[in-house]
Protein backbone atom coordinates (compact mmCIF):
# COMPACT_ATOMS: atom_id res chain seq x y z
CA UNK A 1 28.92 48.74 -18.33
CA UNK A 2 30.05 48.34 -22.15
CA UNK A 3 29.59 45.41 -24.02
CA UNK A 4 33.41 45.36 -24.70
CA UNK A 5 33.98 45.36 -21.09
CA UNK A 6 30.90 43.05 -19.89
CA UNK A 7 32.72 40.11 -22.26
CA UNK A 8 35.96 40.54 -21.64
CA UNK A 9 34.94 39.79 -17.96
CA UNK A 10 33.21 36.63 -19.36
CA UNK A 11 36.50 35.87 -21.20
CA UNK A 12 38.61 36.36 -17.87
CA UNK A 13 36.40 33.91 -16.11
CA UNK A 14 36.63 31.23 -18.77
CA UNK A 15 40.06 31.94 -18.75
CA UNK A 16 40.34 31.35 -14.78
CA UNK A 17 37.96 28.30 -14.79
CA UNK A 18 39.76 26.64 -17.73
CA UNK A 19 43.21 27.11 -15.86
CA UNK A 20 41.46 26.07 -12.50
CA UNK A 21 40.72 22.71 -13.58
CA UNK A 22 44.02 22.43 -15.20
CA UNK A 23 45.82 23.17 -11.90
CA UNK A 24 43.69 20.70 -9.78
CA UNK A 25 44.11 18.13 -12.98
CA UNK A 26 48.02 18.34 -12.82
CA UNK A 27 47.91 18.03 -8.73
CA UNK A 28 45.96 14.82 -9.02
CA UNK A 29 48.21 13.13 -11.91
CA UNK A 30 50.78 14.29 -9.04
CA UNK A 31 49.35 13.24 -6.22
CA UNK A 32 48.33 9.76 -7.92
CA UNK A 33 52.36 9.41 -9.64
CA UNK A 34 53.72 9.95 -5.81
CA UNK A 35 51.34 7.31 -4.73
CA UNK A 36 49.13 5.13 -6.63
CA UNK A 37 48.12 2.70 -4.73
CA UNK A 38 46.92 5.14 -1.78
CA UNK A 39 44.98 6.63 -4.98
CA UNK A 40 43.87 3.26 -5.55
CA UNK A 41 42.77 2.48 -1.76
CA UNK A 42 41.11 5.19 -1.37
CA UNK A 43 38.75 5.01 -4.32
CA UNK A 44 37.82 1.73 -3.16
CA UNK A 45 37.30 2.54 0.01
CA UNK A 46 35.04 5.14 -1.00
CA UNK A 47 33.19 3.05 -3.07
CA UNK A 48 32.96 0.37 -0.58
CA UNK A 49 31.52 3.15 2.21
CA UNK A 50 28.96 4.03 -0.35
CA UNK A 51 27.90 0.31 -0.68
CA UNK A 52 28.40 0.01 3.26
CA UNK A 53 25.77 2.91 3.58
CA UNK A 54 23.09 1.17 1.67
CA UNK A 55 23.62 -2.11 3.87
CA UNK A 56 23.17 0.54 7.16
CA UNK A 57 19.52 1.37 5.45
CA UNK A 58 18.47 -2.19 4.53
CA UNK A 59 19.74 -3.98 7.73
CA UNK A 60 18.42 -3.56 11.09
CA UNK A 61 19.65 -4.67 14.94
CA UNK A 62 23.11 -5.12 15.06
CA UNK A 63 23.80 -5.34 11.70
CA UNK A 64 23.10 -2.15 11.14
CA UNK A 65 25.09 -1.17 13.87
CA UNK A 66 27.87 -2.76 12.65
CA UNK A 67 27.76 -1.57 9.16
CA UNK A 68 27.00 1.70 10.47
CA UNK A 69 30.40 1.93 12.16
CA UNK A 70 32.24 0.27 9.17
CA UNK A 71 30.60 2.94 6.80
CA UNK A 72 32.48 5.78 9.12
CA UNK A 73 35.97 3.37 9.19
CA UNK A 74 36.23 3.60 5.44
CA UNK A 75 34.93 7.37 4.68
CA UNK A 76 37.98 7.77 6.87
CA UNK A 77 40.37 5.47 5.40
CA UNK A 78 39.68 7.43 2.14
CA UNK A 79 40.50 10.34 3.35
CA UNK A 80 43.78 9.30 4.77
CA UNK A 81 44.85 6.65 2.18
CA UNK A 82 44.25 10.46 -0.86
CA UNK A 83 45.70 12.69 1.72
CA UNK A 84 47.83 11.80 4.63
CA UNK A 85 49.74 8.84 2.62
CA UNK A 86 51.23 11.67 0.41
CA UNK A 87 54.93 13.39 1.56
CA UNK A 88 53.15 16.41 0.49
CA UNK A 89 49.53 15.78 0.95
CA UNK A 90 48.62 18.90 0.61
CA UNK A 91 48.90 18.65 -3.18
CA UNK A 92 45.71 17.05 -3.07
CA UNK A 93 44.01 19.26 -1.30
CA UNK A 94 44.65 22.43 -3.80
CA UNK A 95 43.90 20.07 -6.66
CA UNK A 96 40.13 19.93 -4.88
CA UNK A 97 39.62 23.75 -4.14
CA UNK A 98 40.62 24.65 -7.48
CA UNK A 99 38.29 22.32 -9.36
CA UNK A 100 35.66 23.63 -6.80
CA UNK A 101 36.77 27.16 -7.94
CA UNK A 102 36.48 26.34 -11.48
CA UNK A 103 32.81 25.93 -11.08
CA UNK A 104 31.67 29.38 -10.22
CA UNK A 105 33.77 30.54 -12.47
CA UNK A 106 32.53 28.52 -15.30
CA UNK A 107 28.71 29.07 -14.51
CA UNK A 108 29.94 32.71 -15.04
CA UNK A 109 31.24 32.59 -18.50
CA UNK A 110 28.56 30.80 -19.67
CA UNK A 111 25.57 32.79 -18.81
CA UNK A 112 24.56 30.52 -15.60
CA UNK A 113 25.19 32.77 -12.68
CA UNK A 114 22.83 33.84 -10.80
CA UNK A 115 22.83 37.79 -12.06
CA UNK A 116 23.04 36.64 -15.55
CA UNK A 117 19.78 34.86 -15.13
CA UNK A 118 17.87 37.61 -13.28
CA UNK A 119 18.78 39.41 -16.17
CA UNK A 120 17.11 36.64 -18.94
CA UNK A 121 14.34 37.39 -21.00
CA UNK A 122 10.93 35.92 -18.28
CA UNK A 123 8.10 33.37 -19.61
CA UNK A 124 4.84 34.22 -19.56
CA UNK A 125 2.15 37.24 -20.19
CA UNK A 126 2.25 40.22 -18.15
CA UNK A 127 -1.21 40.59 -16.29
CA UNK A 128 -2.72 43.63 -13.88
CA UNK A 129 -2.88 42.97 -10.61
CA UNK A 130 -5.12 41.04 -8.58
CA UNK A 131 -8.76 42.95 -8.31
CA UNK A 132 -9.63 40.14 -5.42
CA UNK A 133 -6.76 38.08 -4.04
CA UNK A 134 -6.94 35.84 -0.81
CA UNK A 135 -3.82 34.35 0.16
CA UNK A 136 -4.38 31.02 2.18
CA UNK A 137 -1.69 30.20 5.24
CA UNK A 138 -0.88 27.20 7.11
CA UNK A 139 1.18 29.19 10.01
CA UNK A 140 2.64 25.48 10.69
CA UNK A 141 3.79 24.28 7.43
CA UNK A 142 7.88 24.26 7.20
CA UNK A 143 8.20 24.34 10.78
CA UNK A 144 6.18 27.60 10.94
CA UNK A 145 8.17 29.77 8.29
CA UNK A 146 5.17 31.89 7.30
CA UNK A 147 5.12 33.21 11.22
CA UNK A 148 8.92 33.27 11.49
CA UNK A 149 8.69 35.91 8.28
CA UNK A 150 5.50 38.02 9.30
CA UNK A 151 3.87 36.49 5.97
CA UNK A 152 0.66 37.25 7.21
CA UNK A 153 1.36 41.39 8.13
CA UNK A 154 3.28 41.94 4.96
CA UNK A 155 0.72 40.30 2.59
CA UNK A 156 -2.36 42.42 4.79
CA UNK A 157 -0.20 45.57 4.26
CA UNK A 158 -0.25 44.62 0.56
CA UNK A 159 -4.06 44.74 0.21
CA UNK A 160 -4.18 40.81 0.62
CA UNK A 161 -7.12 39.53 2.16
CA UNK A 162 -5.36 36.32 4.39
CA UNK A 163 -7.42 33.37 6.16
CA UNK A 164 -5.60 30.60 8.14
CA UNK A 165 -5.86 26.72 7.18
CA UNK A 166 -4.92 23.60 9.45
CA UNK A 167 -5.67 21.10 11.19
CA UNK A 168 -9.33 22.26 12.18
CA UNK A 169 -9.61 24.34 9.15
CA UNK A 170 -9.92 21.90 5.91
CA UNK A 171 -7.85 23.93 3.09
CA UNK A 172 -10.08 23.22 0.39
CA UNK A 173 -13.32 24.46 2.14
CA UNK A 174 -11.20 27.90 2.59
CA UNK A 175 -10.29 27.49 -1.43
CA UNK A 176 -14.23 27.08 -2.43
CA UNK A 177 -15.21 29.50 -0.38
CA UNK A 178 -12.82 32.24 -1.46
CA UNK A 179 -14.31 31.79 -4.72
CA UNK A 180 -17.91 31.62 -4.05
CA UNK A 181 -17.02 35.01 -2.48
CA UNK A 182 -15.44 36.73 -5.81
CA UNK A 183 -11.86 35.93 -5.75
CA UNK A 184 -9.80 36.53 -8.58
CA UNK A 185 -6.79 35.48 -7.72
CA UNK A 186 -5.75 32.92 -4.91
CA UNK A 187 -2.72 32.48 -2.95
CA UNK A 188 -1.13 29.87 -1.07
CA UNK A 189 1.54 29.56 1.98
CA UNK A 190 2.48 26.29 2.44
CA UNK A 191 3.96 23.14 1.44
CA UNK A 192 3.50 21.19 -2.27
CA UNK A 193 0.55 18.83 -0.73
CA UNK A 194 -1.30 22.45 0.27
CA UNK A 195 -0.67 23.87 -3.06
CA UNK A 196 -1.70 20.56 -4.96
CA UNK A 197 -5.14 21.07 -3.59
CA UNK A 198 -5.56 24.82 -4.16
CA UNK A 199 -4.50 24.24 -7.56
CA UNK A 200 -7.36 21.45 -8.36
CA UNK A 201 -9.60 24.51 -6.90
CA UNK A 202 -8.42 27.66 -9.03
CA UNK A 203 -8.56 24.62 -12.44
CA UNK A 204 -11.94 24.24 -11.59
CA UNK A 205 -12.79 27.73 -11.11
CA UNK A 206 -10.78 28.97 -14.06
CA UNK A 207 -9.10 31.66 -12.05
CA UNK A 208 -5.16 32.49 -11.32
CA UNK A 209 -3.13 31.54 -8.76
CA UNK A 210 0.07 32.51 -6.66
CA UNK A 211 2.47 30.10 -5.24
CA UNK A 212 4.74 31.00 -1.80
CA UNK A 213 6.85 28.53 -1.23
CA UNK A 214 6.38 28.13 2.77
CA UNK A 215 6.61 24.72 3.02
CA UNK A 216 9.72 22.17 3.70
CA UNK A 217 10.80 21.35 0.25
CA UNK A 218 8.61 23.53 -2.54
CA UNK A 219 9.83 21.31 -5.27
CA UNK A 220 6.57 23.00 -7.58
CA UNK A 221 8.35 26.42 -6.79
CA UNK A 222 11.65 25.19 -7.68
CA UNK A 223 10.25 24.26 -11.22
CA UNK A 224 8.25 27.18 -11.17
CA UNK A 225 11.47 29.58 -10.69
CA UNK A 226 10.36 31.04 -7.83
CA UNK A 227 12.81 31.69 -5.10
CA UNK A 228 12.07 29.19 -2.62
CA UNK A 229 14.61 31.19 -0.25
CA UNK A 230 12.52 34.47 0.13
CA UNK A 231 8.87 32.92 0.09
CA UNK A 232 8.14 36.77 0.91
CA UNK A 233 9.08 37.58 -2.58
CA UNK A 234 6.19 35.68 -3.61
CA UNK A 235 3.63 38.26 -2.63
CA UNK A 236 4.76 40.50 -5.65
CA UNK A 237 2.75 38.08 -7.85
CA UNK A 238 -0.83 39.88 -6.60
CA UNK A 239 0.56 42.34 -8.27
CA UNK A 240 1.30 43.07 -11.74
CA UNK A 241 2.99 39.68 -12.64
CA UNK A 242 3.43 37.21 -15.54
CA UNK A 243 1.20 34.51 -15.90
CA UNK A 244 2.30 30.90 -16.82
CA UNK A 245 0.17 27.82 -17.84
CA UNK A 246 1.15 24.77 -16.77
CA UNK A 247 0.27 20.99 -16.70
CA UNK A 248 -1.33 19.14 -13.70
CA UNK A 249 -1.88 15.34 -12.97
CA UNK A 250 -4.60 13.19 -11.80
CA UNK A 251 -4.78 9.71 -10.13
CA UNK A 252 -8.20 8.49 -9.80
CA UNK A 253 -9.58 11.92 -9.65
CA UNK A 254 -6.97 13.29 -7.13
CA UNK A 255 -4.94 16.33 -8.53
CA UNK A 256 -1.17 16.72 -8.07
CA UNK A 257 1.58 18.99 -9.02
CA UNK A 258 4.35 17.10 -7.93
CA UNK A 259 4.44 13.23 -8.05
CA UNK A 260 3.34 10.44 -7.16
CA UNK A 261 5.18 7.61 -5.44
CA UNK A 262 4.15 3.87 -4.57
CA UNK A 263 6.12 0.76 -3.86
CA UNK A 264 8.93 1.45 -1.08
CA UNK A 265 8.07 5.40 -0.68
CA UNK A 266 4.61 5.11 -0.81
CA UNK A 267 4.37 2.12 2.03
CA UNK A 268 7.09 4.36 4.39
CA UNK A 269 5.05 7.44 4.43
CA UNK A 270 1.55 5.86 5.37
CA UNK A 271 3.52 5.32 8.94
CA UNK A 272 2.07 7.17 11.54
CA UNK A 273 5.63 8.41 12.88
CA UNK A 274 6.66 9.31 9.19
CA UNK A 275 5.97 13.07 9.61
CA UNK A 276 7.84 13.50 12.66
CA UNK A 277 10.36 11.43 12.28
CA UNK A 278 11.04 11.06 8.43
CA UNK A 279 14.61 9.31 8.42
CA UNK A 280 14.02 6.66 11.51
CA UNK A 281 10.78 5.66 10.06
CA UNK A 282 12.31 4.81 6.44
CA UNK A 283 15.70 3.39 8.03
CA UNK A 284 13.29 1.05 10.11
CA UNK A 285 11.02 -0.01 7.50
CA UNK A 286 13.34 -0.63 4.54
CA UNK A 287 14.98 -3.97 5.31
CA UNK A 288 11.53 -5.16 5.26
CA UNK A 289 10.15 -3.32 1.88
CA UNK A 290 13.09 -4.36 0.20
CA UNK A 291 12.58 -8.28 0.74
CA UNK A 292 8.89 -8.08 0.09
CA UNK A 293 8.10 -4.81 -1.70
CA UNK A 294 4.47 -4.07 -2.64
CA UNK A 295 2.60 -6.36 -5.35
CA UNK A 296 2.01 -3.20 -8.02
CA UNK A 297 1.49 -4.43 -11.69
CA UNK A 298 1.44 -2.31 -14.85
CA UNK A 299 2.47 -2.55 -18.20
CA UNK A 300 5.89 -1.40 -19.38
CA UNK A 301 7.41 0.91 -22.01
CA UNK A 302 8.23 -2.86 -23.48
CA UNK A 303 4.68 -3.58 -23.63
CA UNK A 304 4.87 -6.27 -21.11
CA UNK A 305 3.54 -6.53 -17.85
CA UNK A 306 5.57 -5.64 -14.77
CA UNK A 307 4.85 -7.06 -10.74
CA UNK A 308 8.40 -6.96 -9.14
CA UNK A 309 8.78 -3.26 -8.58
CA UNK A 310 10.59 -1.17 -5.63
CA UNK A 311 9.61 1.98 -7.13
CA UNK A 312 7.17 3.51 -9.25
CA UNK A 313 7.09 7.11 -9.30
CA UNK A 314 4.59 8.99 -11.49
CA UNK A 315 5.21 12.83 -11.95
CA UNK A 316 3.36 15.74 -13.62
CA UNK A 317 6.01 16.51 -16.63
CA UNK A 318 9.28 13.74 -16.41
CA UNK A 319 11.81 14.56 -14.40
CA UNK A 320 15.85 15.46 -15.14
CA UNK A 321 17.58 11.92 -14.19
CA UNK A 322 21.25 12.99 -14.52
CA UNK A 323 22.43 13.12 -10.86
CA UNK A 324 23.57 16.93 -11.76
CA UNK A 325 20.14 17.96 -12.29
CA UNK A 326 18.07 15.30 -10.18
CA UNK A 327 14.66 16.44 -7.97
CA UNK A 328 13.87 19.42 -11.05
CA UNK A 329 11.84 19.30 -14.15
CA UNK A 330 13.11 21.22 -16.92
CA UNK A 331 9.62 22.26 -17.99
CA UNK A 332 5.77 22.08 -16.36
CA UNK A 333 4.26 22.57 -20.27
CA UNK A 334 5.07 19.23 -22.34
CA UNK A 335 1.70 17.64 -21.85
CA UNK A 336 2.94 14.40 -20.56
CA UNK A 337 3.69 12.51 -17.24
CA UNK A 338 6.65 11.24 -16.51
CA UNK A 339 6.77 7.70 -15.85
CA UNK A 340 10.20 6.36 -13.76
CA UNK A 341 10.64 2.67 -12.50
CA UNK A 342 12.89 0.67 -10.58
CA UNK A 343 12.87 -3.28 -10.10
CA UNK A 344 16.21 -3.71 -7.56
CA UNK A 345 17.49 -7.60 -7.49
CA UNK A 346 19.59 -6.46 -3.90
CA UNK A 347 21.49 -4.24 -1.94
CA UNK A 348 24.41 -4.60 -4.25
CA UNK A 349 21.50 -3.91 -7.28
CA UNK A 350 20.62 -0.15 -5.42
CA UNK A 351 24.32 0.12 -5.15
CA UNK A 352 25.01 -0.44 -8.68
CA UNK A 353 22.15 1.81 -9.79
CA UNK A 354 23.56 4.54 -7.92
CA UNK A 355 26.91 3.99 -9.52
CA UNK A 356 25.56 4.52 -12.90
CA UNK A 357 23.84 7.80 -11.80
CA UNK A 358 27.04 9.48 -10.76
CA UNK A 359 28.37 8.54 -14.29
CA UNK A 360 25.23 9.59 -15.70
CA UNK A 361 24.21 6.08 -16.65
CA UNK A 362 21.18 5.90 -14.72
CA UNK A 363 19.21 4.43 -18.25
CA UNK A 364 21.22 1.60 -18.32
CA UNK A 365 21.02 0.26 -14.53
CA UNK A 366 19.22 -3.30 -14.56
CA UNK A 367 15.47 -2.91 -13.86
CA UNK A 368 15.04 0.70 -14.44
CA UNK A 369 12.91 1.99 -16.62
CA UNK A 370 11.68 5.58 -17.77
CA UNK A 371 9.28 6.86 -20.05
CA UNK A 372 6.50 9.27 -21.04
CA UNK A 373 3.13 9.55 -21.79
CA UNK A 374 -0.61 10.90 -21.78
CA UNK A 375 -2.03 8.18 -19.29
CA UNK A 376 -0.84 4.96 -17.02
CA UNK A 377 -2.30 2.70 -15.45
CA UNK A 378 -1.25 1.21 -12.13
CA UNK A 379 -3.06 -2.29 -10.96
CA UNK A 380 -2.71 -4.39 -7.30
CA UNK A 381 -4.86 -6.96 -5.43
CA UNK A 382 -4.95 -4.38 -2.34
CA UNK A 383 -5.32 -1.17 -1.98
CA UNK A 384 -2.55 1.04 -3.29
CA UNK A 385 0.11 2.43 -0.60
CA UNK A 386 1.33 6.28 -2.50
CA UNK A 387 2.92 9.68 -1.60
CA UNK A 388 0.95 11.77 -3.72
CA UNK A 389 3.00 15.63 -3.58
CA UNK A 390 4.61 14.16 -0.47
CA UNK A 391 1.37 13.19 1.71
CA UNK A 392 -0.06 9.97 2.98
CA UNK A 393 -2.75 8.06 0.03
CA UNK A 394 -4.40 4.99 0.12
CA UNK A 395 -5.78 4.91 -3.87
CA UNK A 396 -8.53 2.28 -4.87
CA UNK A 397 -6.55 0.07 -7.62
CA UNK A 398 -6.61 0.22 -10.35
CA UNK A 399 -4.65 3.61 -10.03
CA UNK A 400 -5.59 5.40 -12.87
CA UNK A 401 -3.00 8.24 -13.90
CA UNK A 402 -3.40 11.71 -16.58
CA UNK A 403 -1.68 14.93 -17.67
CA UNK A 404 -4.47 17.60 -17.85
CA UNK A 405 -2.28 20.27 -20.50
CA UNK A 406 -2.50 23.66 -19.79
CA UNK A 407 -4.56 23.62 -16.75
CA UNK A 408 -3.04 25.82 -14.44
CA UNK A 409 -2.60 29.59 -14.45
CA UNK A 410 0.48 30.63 -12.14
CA UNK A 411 1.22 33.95 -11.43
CA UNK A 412 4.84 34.81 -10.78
CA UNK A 413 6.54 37.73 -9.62
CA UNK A 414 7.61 39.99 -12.58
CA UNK A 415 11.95 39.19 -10.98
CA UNK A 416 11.21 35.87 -10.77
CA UNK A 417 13.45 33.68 -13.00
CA UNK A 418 10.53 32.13 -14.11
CA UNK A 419 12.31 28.90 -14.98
CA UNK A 420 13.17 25.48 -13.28
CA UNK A 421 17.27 25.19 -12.43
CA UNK A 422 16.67 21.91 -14.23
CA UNK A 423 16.24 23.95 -17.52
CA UNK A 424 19.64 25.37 -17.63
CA UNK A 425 21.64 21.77 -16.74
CA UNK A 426 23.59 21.55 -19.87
CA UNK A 427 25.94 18.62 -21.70
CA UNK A 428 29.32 18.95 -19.68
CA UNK A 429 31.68 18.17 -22.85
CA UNK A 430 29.04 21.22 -24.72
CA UNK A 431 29.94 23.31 -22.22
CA UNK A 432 33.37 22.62 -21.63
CA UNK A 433 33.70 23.32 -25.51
CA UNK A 434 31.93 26.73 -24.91
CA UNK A 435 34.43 27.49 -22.27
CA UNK A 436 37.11 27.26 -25.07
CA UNK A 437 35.43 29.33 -27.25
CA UNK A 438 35.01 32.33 -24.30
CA UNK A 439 38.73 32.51 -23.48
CA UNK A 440 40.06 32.01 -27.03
CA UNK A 441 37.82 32.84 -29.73
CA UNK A 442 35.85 36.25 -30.81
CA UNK A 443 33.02 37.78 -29.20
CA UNK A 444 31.10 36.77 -32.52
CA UNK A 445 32.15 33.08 -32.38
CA UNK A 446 30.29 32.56 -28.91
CA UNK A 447 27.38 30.36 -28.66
CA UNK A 448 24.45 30.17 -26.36
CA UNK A 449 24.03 27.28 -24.14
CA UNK A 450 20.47 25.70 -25.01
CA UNK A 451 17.97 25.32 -22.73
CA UNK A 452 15.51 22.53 -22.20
């Protein structure tokens, strides 16, 4: 394909996305002309179902019950009041497909699709393949994905020598022993608590290691670039590869890749039903940790000490906080741990805060707070409730929190992206203006979209 022809596709699609929006634009000036105050009822509505849902979380008997059924009455009454007030509600509805088809469209003529970034330049230093590698499986991690996908058979067929972890099989004994035994590189099927301690093994040892992303979430694959869809993929790191060096934390000794989360999180997942019943446990503990969250002091980006918290989350590299690119950090490599805080006055104070995140105001909500830096320090009377990479901690206070820099050598695939999707979440007026420039202006005029 020529270059000529290659960007005057790009130029069609900015073309399509930028008329896109303004066709579902015009149909909801129309729809909202026709009918304003239906417009009007059903954004309030839908902002009083949002603030209905919280109430279902932090109430419980039949209070809940009753919100819970008032939450459904006014998702519907939105609906009705944008749609089925209209003469011709169905103006409405092609004003919302075509600002959903703007969006593939857009991510297209900018570069963000998905060929576009399998075709990107990939971090890292391309290595030889493994000499020794051991891949480590927990069969039963993400509800027993690595058996559903013959991990086991197609990593054996590869040369990869596999052992089993679980229950009866402690992970990190496995770990040691794979490198007492010679093992260059080591492997990992499972979920981000498994690879957190595999990881604090290969530091130690100063070998390599390969992440597949077998477990329920894989958030440390997602910021790895790894596709967490085909954990199979994954196996093409014993291989030749690139290597990456990233950061890892440490709370009192204890390494994670992840996070760490204490106050409301950190009390729900010590339950003993958490793991099996993840939602339930949370909506029945809430009301409680909400009134009377954990005592957790520490000082503040202000320099003053804090005590009231909700939430204090502690993560290896800070986290993306606009709602677009939430749960991803844009890079594993900054040397710092990212510090995020939340002191909620109410139910109408979480409600608010979640306002300002769909705007993109998070920052600004009362009682947050985020920050970065080398070390933090996290103090209580008792011991310390936490979710450290998503499993069940008690931690001796004072919590004591590092980055270690460059600590970690990953091996990923040489197809793999290679980068977090958090990376590539750009300014939406930046990009908008880029969209212009792609349907209107000369090849030469175009600009690359930064990356974080």
């Amino acid at each position: 394909m020529s270059q000529i022809s290659f960007a005057s596709r790009r130029r069609l699609a900015a073309l399509g996305a930028l008329t896109a929006v303004g066709i579902g634009v015009l149909a909801m000036i129309r729809g909202i002309t026709e009918n304003p105050i239906a417009i009007l009822v059903s954004v309030v509505a839908l902002l009083a179902a949002i603030g209905m849902g919280w109430v279902t979380l932090t109430r419980s008997g039949e209070d809940r019950t009753r919100a819970a059924w008032l939450t459904f009455a006014l998702l519907a009454a939105a609906f009705v009041a944008a749609v089925g007030a209209h003469d011709e509600g169905w103006i409405i509805i092609l004003g919302g497909l075509s600002i959903a088809a703007s969006l593939p469209l857009g991510r297209y003529a900018l570069g963000r699709d998905r060929r576009s970034l399998q075709e990107m330049s990939r971090p890292g230093e391309v290595v030889a393949a493994a000499t020794k590698p051991v891949l480590l499986i927990n069969p039963r991690s993400g509800d027993g994905k690595a058996q559903r996908i013959g991990l086991m058979e197609r990593a054996e067929a590869r040369g990869v020598e596999c052992r089993r972890f679980g229950d009866d099989v402690p992970l990190r004994d496995l770990a040691e022993q794979a490198v007492q035994e010679g093992a260059d590189v080591i492997g990992v099927a499972g979920g981000d608590g498994s690879q957190a301690v595999v990881a604090d093994v290969v530091r130690r040892a100063g070998i390599a290691m390969v992440v597949i992303p077998t477990g329920t979430r894989n958030h440390f694959a997602m910021d790895l670039g790894l596709d967490r869809n085909d954990p199979a993929a994954g196996l093409d790191a014993f291989g030749p590869a690139r290597e990456k060096v990233v950061d890892m934390g440490q709370v009192n000794g204890t390494a994670f890749i992840n996070n760490v989360s204490m106050g409301i999180y950190g009390s729900v997942v010590q339950r003993a039903t958490y793991r099996e019943r993840k939602l339930e446990t949370a909506m029945e503990e809430l009301p409680t940790l909400v009134a009377d969250p954990p005592q957790l002091t520490f000082i503040g980006p202000d320099g003053q000490q804090h005590s009231t918290v909700h939430v204090v989350l502690v993560s290896n590299n800070p986290y993306l906080l606009e709602v677009r690119g939430a749960g991803g950090r844009p890079r594993l490599n900054t040397g710092e741990l990212g510090i995020v805080t939340a002191e909620l006055s109410s139910a109408a104070g979480v409600t608010e805060m979640f306002a300002r995140a769909a705007l993109g105001a998070l920052a600004s909500s009362p009682g947050f707070n985020a920050w970065s830096a080398t070390s933090f320090e996290v103090d209580s009377q008792t011991k310390i409730a936490a979710g450290v990479d998503g499993e069940a901690l008690e931690l001796t206070a004072p919590a004591v929190f590092e980055i270690l820099p460059a600590a970690l050598r990953i091996r990923i695939p040489l197809t793999a992206i290679g980068r977090s999707p958090a990376a590539f979440v750009v300014d939406f007026r930046r990009a908008f203006s880029e969209l212009f420039r792609r349907a209107f202006l000369p090849v030469q005029d175009w600009q690359p979209l930064p990356r974080r």
